[in-house]
Protein backbone atom coordinates (compact mmCIF):
# COMPACT_ATOMS: atom_id res chain seq x y z
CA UNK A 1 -153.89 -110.91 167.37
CA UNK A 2 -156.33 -111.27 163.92
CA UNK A 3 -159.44 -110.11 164.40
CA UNK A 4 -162.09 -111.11 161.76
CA UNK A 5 -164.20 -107.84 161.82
CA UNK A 6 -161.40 -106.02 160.80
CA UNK A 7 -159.83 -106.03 157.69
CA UNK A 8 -156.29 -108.08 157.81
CA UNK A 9 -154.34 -105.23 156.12
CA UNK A 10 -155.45 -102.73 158.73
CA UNK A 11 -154.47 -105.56 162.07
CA UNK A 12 -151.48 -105.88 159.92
CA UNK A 13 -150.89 -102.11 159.92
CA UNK A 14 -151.78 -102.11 163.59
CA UNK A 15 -149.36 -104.92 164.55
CA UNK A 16 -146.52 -103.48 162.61
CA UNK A 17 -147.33 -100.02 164.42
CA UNK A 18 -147.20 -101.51 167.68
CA UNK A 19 -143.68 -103.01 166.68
CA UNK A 20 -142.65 -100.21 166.14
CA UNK A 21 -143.93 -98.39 168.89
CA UNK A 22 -142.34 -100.58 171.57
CA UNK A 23 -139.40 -100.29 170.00
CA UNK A 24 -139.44 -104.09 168.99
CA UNK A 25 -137.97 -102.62 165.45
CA UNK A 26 -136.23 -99.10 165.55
CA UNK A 27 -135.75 -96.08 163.64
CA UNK A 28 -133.52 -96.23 160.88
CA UNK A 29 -133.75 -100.00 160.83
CA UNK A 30 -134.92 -101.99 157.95
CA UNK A 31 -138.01 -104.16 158.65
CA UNK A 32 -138.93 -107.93 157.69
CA UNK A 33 -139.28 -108.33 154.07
CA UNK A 34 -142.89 -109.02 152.72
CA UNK A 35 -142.19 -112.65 152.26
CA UNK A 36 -141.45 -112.94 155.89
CA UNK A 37 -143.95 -110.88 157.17
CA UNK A 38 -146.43 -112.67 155.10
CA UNK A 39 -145.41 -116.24 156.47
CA UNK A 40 -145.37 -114.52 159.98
CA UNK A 41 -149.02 -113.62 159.99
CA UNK A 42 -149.81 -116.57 157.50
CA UNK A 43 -151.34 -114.17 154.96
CA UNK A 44 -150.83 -112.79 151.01
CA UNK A 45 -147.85 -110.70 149.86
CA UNK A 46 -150.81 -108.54 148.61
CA UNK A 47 -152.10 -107.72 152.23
CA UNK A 48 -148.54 -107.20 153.46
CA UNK A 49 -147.78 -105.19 150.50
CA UNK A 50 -150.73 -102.79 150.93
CA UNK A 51 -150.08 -102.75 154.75
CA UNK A 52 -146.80 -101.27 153.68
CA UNK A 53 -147.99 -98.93 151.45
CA UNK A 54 -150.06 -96.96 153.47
CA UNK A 55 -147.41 -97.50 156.30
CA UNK A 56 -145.06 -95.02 153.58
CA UNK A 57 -148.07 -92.38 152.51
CA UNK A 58 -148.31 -92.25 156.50
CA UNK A 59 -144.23 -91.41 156.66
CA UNK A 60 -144.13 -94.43 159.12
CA UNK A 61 -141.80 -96.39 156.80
CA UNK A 62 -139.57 -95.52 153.73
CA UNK A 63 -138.44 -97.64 150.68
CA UNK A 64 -134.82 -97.93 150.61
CA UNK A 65 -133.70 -99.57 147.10
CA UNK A 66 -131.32 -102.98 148.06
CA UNK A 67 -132.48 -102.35 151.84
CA UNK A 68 -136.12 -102.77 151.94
CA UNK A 69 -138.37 -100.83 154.40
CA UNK A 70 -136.73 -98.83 156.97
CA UNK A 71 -138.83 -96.95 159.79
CA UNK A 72 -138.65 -93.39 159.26
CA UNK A 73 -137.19 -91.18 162.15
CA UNK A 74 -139.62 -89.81 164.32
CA UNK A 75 -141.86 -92.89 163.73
CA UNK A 76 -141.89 -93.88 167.57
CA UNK A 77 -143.03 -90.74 169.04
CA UNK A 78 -145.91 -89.91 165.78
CA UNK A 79 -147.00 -93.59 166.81
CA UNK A 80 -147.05 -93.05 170.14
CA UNK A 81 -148.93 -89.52 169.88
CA UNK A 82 -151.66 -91.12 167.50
CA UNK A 83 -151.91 -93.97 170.36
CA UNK A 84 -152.55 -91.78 173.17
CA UNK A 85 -155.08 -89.37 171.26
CA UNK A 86 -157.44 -92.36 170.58
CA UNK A 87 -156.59 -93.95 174.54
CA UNK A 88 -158.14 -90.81 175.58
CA UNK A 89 -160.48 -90.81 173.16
CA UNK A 90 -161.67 -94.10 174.52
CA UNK A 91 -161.11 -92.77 178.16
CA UNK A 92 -163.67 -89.66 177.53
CA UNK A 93 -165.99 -92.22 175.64
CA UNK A 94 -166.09 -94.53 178.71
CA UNK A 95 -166.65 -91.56 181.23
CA UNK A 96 -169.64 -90.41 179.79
CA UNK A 97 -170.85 -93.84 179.66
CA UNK A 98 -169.83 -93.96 183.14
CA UNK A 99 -171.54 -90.53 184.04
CA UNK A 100 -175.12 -91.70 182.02
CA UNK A 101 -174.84 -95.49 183.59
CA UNK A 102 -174.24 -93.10 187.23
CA UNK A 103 -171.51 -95.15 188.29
CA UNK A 104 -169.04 -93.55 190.36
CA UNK A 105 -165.04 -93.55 190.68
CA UNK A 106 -165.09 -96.16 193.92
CA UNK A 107 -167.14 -98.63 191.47
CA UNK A 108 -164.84 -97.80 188.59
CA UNK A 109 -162.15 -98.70 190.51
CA UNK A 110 -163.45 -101.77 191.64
CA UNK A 111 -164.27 -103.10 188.09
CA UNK A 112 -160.39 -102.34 187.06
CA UNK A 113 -159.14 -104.31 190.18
């Protein structure tokens, strides 16, 4: 989903992380091209290009010449350690919001169901 207060590279970024992630597109695999990822999310080359640059300073993806861009190995579980560090980063955030706001675990609970 595009989200207009942040930048389309970075939702780009985040929506090719979460490809990868789920295991949509695997390790070792190559990746849609920049044409077709730029037609997917109706957007520049440019933004898909810089998307996929920082995706290969992060060692998330590697150029492979006559290939195109292959997910590194070890991708899924870096992903999925950077995605749980800011879940409970959110979790802790929302506690002490919780804990100042004095609502307890029963109303918690309520709101979630």
């Amino acid at each position: 989903m595009i989200v207009a207060c942040t930048p389309l590279y970075v939702q780009i970024l985040e929506q090719i992380e979460d490809e990868i992630c789920t295991g949509k597109w695997q390790e070792g695999k190559r990746i849609p091209s920049v044409s077709e990822l730029a037609h997917q999310y109706q957007v520049a080359p440019q933004t898909v290009s810089h998307s996929l640059h920082l995706l290969v300073q992060r060692g998330i993806l590697k150029p492979k010449r006559g290939i195109g861009m292959v997910i590194c190995a070890g991708s899924v579980q870096r992903l999925k350690q950077k995605k749980l560090a800011a879940f409970l980063s959110l979790v802790y955030r929302a506690r002490k919001e919780a804990q100042l706001l004095q609502i307890g675990r029963e109303e918690i609970s309520a709101m979630l169901n």
